[in-house]
PDB file of N, CA and C in Angstrom:
ATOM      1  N   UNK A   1       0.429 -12.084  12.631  1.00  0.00           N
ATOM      2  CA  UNK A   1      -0.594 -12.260  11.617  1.00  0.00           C
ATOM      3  C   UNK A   1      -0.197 -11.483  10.369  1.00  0.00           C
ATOM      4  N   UNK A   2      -0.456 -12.003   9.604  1.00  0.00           N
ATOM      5  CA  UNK A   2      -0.083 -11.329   8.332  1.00  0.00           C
ATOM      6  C   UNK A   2      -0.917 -10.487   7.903  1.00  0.00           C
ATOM      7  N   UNK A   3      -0.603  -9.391   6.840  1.00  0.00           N
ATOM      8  CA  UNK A   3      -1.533  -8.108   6.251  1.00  0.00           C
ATOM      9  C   UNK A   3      -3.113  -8.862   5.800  1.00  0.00           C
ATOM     10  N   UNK A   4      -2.741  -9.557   4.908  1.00  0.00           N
ATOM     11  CA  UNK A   4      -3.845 -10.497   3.875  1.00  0.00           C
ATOM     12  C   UNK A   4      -4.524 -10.746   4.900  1.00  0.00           C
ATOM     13  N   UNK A   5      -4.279 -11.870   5.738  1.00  0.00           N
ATOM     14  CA  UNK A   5      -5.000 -12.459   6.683  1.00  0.00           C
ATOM     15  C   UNK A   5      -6.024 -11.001   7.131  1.00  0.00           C
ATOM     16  N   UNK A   6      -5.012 -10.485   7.887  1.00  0.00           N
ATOM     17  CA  UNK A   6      -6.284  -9.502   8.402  1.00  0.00           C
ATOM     18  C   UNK A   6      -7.017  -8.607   7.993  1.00  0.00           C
ATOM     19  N   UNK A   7      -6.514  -8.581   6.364  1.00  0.00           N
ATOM     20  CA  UNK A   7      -7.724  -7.604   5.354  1.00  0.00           C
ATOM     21  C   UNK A   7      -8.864  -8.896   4.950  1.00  0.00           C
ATOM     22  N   UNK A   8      -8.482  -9.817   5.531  1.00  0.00           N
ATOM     23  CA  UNK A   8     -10.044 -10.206   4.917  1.00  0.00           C
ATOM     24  C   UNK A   8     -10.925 -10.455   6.040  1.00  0.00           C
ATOM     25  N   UNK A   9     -10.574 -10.281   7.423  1.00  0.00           N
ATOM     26  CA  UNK A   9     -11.331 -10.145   8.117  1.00  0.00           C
ATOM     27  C   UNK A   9     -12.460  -8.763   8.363  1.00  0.00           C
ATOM     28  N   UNK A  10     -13.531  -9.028   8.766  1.00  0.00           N
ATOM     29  CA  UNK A  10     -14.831  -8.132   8.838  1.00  0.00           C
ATOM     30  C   UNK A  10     -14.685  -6.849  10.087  1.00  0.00           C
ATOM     31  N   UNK A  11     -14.274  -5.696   9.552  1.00  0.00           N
ATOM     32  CA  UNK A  11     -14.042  -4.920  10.518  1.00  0.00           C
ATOM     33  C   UNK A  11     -14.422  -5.039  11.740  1.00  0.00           C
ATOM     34  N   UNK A  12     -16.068  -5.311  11.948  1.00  0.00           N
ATOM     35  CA  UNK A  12     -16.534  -6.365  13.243  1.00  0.00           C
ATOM     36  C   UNK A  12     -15.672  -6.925  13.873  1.00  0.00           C
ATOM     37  N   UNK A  13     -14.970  -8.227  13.328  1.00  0.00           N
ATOM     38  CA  UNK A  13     -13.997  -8.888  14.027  1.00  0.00           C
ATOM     39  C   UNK A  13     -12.396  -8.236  14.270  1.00  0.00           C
ATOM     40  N   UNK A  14     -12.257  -6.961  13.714  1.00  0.00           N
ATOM     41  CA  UNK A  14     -10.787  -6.699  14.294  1.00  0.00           C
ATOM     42  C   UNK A  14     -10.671  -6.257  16.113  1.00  0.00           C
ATOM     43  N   UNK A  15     -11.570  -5.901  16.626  1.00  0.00           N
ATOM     44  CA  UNK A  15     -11.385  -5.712  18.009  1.00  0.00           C
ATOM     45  C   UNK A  15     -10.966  -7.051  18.624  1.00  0.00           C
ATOM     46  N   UNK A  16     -11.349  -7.621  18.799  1.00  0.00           N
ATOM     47  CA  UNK A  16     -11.024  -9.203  19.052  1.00  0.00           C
ATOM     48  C   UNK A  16     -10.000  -9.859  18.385  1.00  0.00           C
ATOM     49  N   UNK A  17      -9.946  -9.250  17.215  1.00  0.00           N
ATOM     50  CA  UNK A  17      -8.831 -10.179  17.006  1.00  0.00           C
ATOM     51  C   UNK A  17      -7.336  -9.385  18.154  1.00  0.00           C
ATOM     52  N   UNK A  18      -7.154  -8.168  17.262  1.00  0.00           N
ATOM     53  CA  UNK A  18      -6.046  -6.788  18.139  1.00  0.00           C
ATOM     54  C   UNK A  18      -6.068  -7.411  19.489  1.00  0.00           C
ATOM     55  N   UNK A  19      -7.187  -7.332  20.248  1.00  0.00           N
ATOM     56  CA  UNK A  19      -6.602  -7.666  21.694  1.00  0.00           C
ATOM     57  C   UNK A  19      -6.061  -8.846  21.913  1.00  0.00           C
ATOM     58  N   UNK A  20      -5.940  -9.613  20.734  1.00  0.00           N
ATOM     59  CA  UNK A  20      -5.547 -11.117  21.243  1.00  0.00           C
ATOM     60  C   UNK A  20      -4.127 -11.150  20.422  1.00  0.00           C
ATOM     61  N   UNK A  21      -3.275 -10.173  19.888  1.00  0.00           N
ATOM     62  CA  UNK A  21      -2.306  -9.549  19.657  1.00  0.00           C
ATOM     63  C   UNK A  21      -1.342  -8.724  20.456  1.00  0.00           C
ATOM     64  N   UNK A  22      -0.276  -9.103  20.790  1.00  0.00           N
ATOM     65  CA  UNK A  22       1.101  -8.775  21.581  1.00  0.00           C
ATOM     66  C   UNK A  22       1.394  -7.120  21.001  1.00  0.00           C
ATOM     67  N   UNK A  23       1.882  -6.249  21.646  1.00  0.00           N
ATOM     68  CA  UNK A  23       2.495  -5.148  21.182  1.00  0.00           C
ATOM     69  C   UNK A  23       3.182  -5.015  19.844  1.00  0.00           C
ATOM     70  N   UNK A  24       4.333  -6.073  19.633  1.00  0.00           N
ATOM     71  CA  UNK A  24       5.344  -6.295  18.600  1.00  0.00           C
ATOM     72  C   UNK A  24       4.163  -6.728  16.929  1.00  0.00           C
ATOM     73  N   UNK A  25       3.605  -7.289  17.688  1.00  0.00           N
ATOM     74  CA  UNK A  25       2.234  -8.043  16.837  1.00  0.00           C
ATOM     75  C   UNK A  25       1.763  -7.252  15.649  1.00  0.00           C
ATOM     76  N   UNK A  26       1.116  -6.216  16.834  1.00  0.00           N
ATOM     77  CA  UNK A  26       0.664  -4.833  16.242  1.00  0.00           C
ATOM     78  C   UNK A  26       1.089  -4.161  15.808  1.00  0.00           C
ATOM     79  N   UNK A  27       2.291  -4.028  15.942  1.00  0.00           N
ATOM     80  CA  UNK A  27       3.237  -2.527  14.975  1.00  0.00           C
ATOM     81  C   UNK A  27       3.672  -3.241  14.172  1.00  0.00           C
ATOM     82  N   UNK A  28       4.194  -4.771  13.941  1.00  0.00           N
ATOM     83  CA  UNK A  28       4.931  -5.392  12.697  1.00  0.00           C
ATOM     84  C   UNK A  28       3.320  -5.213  11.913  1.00  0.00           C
ATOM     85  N   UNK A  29       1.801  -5.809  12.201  1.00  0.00           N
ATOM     86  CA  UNK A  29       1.301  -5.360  11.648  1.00  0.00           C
ATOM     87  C   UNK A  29       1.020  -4.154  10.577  1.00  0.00           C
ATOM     88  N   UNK A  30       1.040  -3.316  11.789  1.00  0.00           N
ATOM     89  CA  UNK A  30       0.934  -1.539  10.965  1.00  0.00           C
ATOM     90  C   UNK A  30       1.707  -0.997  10.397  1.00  0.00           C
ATOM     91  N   UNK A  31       2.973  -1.935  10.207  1.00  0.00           N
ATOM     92  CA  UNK A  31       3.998  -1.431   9.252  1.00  0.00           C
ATOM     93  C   UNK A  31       3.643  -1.864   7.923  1.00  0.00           C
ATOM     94  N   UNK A  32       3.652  -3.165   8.185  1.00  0.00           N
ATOM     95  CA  UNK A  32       3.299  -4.143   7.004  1.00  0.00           C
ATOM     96  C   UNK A  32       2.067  -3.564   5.884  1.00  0.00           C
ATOM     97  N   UNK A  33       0.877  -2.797   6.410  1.00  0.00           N
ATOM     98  CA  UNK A  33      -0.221  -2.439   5.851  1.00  0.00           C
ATOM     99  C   UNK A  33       0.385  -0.879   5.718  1.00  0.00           C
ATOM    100  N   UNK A  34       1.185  -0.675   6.116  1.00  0.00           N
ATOM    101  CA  UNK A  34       1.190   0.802   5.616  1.00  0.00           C
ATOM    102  C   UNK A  34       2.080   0.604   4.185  1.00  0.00           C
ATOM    103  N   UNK A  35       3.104  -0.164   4.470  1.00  0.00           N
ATOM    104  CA  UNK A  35       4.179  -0.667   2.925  1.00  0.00           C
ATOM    105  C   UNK A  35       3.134  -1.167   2.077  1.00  0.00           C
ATOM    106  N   UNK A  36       2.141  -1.713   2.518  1.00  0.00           N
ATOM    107  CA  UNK A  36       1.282  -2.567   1.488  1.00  0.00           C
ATOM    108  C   UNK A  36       0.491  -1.121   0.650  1.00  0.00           C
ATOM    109  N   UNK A  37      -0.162   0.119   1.426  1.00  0.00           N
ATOM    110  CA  UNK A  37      -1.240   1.195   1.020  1.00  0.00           C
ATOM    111  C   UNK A  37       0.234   2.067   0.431  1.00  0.00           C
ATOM    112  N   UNK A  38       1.238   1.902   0.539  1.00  0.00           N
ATOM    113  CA  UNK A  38       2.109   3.019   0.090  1.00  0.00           C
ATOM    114  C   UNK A  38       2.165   2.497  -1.594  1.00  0.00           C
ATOM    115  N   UNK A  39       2.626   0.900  -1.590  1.00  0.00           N
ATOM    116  CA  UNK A  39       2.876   0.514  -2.881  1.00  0.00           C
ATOM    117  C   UNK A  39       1.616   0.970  -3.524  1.00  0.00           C
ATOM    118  N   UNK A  40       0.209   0.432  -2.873  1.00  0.00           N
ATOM    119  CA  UNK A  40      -0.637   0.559  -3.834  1.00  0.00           C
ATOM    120  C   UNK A  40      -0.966   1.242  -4.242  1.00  0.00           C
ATOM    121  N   UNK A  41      -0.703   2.382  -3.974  1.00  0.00           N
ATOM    122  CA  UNK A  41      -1.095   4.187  -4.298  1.00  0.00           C
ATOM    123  C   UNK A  41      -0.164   4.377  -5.287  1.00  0.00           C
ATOM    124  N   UNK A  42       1.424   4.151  -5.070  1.00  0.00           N
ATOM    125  CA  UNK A  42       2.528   4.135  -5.888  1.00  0.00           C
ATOM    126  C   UNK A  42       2.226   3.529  -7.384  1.00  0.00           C
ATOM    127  N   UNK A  43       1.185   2.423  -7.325  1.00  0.00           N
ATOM    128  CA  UNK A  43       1.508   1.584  -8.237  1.00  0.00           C
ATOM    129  C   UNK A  43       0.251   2.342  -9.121  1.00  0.00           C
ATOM    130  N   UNK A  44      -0.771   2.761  -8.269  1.00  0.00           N
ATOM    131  CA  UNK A  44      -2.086   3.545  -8.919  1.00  0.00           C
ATOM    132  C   UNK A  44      -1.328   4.555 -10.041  1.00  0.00           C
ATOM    133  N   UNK A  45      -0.741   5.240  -8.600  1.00  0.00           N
ATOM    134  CA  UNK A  45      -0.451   6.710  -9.784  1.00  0.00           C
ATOM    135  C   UNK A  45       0.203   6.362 -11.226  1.00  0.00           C
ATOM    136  N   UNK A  46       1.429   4.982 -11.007  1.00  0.00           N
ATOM    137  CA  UNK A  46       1.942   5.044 -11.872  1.00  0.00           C
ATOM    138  C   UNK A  46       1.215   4.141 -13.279  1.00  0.00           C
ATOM    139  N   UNK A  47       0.097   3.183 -13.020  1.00  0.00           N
ATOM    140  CA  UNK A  47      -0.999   2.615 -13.931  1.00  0.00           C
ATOM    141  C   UNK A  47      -1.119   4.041 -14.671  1.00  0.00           C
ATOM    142  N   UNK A  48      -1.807   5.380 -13.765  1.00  0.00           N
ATOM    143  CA  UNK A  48      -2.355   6.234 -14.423  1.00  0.00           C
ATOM    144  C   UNK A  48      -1.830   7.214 -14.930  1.00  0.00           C
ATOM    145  N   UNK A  49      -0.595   6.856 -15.323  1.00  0.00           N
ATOM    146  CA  UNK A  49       0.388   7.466 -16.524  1.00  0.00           C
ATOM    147  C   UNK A  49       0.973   6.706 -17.515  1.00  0.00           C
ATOM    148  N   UNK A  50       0.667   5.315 -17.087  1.00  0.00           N
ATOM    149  CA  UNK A  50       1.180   4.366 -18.065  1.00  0.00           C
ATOM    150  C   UNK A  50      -0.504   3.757 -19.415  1.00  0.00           C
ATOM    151  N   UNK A  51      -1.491   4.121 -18.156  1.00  0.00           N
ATOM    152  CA  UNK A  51      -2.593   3.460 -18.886  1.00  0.00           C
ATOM    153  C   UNK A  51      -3.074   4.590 -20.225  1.00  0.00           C
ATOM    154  N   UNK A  52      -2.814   5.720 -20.121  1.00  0.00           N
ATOM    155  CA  UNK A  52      -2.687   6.556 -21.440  1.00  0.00           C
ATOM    156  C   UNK A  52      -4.325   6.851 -21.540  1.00  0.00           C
ATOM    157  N   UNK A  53      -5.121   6.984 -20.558  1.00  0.00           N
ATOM    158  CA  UNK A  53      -6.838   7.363 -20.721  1.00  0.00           C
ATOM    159  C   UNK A  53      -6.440   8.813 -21.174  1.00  0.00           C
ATOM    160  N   UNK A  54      -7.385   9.323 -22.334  1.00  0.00           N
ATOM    161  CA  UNK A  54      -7.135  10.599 -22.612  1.00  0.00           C
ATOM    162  C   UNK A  54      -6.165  11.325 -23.061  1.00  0.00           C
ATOM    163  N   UNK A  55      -4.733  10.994 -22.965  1.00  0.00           N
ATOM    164  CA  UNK A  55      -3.975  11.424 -23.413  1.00  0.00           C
ATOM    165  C   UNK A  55      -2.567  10.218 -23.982  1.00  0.00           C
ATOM    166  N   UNK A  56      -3.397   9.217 -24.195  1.00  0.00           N
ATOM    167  CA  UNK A  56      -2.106   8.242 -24.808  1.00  0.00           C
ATOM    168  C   UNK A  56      -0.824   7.978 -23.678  1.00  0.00           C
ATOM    169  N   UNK A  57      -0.373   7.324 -23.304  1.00  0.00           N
ATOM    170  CA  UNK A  57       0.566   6.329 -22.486  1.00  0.00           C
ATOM    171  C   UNK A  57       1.883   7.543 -22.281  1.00  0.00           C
ATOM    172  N   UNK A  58       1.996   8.438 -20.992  1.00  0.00           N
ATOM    173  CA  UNK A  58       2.862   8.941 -20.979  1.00  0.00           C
ATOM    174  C   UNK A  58       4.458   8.767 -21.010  1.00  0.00           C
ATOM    175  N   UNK A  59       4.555   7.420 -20.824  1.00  0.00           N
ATOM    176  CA  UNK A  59       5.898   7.048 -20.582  1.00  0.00           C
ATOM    177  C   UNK A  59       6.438   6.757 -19.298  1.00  0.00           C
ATOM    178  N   UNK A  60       7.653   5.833 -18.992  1.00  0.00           N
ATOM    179  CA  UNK A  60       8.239   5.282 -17.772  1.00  0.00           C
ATOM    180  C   UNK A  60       8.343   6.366 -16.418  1.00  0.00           C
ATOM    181  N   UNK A  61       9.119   7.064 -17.712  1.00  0.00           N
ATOM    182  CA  UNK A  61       9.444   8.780 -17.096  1.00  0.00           C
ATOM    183  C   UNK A  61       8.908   9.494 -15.815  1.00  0.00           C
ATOM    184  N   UNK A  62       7.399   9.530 -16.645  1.00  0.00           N
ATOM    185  CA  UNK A  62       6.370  10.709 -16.402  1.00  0.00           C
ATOM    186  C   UNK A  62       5.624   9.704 -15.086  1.00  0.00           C
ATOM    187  N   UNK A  63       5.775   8.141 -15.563  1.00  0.00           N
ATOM    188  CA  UNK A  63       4.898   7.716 -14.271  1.00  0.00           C
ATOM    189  C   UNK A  63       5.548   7.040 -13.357  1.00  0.00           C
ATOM    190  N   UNK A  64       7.012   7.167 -13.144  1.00  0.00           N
ATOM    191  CA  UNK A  64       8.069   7.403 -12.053  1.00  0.00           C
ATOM    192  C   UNK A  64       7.375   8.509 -11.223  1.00  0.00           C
ATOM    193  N   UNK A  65       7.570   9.696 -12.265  1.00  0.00           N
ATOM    194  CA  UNK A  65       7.417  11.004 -11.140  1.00  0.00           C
ATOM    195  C   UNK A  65       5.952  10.635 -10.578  1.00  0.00           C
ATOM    196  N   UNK A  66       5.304   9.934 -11.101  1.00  0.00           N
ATOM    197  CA  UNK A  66       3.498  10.222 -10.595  1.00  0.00           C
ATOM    198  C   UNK A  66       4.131   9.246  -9.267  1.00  0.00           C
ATOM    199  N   UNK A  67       4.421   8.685  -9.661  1.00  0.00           N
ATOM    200  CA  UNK A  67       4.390   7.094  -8.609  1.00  0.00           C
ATOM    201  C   UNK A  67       4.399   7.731  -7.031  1.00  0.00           C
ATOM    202  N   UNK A  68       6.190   8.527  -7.479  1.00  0.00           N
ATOM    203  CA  UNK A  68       6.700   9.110  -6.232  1.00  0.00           C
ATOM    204  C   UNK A  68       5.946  10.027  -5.404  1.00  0.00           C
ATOM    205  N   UNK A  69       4.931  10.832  -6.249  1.00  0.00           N
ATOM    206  CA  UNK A  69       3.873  11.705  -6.057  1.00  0.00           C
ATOM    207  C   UNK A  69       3.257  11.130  -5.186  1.00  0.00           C
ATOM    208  N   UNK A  70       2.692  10.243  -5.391  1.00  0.00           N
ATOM    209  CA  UNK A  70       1.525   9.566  -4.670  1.00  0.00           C
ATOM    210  C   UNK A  70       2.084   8.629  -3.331  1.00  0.00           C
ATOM    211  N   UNK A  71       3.008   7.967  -3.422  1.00  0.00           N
ATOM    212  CA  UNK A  71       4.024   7.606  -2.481  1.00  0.00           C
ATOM    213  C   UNK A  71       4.201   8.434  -1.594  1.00  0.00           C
ATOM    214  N   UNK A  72       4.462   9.727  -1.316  1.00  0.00           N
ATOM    215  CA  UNK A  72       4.939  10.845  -0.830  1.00  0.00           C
ATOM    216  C   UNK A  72       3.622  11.372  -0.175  1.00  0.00           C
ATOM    217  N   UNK A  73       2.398  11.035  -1.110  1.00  0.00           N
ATOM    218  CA  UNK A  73       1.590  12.139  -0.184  1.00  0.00           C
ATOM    219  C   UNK A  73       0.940  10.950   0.701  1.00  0.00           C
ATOM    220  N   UNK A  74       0.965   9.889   0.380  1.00  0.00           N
ATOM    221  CA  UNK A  74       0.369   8.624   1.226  1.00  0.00           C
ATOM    222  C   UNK A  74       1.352   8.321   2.369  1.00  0.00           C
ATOM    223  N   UNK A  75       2.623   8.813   2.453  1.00  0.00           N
ATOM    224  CA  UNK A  75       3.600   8.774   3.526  1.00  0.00           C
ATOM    225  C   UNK A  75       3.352  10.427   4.444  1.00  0.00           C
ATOM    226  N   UNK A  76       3.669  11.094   3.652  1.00  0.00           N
ATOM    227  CA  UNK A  76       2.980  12.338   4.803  1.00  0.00           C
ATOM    228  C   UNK A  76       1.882  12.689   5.044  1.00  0.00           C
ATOM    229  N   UNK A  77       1.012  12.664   4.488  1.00  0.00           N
ATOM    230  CA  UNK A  77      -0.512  13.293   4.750  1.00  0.00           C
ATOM    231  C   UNK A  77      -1.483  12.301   5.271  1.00  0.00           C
ATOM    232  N   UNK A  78      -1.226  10.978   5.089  1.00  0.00           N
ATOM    233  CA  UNK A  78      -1.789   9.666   5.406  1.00  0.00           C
ATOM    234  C   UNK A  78      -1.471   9.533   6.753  1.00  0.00           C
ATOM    235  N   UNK A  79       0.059   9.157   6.828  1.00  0.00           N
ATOM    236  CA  UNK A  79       0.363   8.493   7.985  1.00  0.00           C
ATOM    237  C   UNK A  79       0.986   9.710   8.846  1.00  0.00           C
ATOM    238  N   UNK A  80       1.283  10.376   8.328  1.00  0.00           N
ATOM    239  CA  UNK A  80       1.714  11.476   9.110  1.00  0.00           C
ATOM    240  C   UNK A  80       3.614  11.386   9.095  1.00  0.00           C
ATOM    241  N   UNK A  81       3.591  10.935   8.584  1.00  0.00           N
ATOM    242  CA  UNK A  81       5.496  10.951   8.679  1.00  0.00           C
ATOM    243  C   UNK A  81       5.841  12.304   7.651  1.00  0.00           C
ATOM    244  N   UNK A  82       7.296  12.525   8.442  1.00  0.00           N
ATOM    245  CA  UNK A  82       7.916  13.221   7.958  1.00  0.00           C
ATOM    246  C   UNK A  82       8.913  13.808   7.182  1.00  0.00           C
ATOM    247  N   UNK A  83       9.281  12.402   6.465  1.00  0.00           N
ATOM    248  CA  UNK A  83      10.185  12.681   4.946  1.00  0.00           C
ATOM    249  C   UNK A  83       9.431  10.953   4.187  1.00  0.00           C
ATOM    250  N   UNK A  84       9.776  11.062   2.522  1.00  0.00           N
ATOM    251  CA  UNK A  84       9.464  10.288   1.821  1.00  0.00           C
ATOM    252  C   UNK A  84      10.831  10.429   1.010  1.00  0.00           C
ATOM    253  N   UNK A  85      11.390   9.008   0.809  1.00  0.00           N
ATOM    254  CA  UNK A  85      12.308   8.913  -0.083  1.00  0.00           C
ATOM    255  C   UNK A  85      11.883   8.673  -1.560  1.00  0.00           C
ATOM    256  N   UNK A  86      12.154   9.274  -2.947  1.00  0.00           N
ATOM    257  CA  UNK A  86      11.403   8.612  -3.902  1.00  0.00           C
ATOM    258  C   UNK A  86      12.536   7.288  -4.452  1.00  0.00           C
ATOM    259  N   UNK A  87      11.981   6.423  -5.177  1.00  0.00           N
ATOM    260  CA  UNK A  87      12.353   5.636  -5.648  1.00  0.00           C
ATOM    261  C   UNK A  87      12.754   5.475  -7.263  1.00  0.00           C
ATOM    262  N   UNK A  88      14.225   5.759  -8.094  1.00  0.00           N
ATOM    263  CA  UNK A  88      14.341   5.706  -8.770  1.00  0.00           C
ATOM    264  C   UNK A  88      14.788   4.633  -9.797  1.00  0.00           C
ATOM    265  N   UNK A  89      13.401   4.100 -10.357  1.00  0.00           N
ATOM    266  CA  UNK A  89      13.835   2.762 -11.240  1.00  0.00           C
ATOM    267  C   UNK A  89      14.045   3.308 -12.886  1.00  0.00           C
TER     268      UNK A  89
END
C-alpha cells in the first residue's frame, strides 16, 4: 500500500487495515512515511528561511543549513536513529 493511500485513511480504520498487511508490507510502509515526514520537515525548515517573515529571505545558504537541521532532528529524536546524513545541494 502506498504512503498517500494510507494517510487518507481514518485512524479508525488503520487497525484493520495493518492486520490485513504482510510483515514486508509494513516496514516498506514505515519507511516510506518516515522519508515522506523527513522531507517534509526538511522542506518546512527550509520554506522558513527562504520565506523571509521578519527578517527578509535569508538565502539558499542559510536554508540548506535549516533544512539539514530539521532533517536531523526528525531522524534522531523522532524516529530514534542514530546518525543523519545532511544533504548538500
Amino acid at each position: 500500500m502506498k504512503a498517500t493511500t494510507m494517510m487518507k485513511k481514518a485512524p479508525v480504520d488503520w487497525e484493520k487495515t495493518v492486520d490485513r498487511m504482510n510483515t514486508q508490507a509494513r516496514g516498506d510502509l514505515r519507511r516510506e512515511l518516515e522519508g515522506i515526514s523527513a522531507r517534509a520537515a526538511m522542506l518546512a525548515g527550509y520554506l522558513d528561511q527562504r520565506h523571509g517573515y521578519g527578517c527578509g529571505d535569508q538565502g539558499h545558504k542559510k536554508a540548506v543549513k535549516r533544512m539539514n537541521r530539521h532533517g536531523k532532528m526528525v531522524w534522531m529524536k523522532v524516529f530514534g536513529y542514530n546518525a543523519h546524513h545532511d544533504i548538500n545541494i
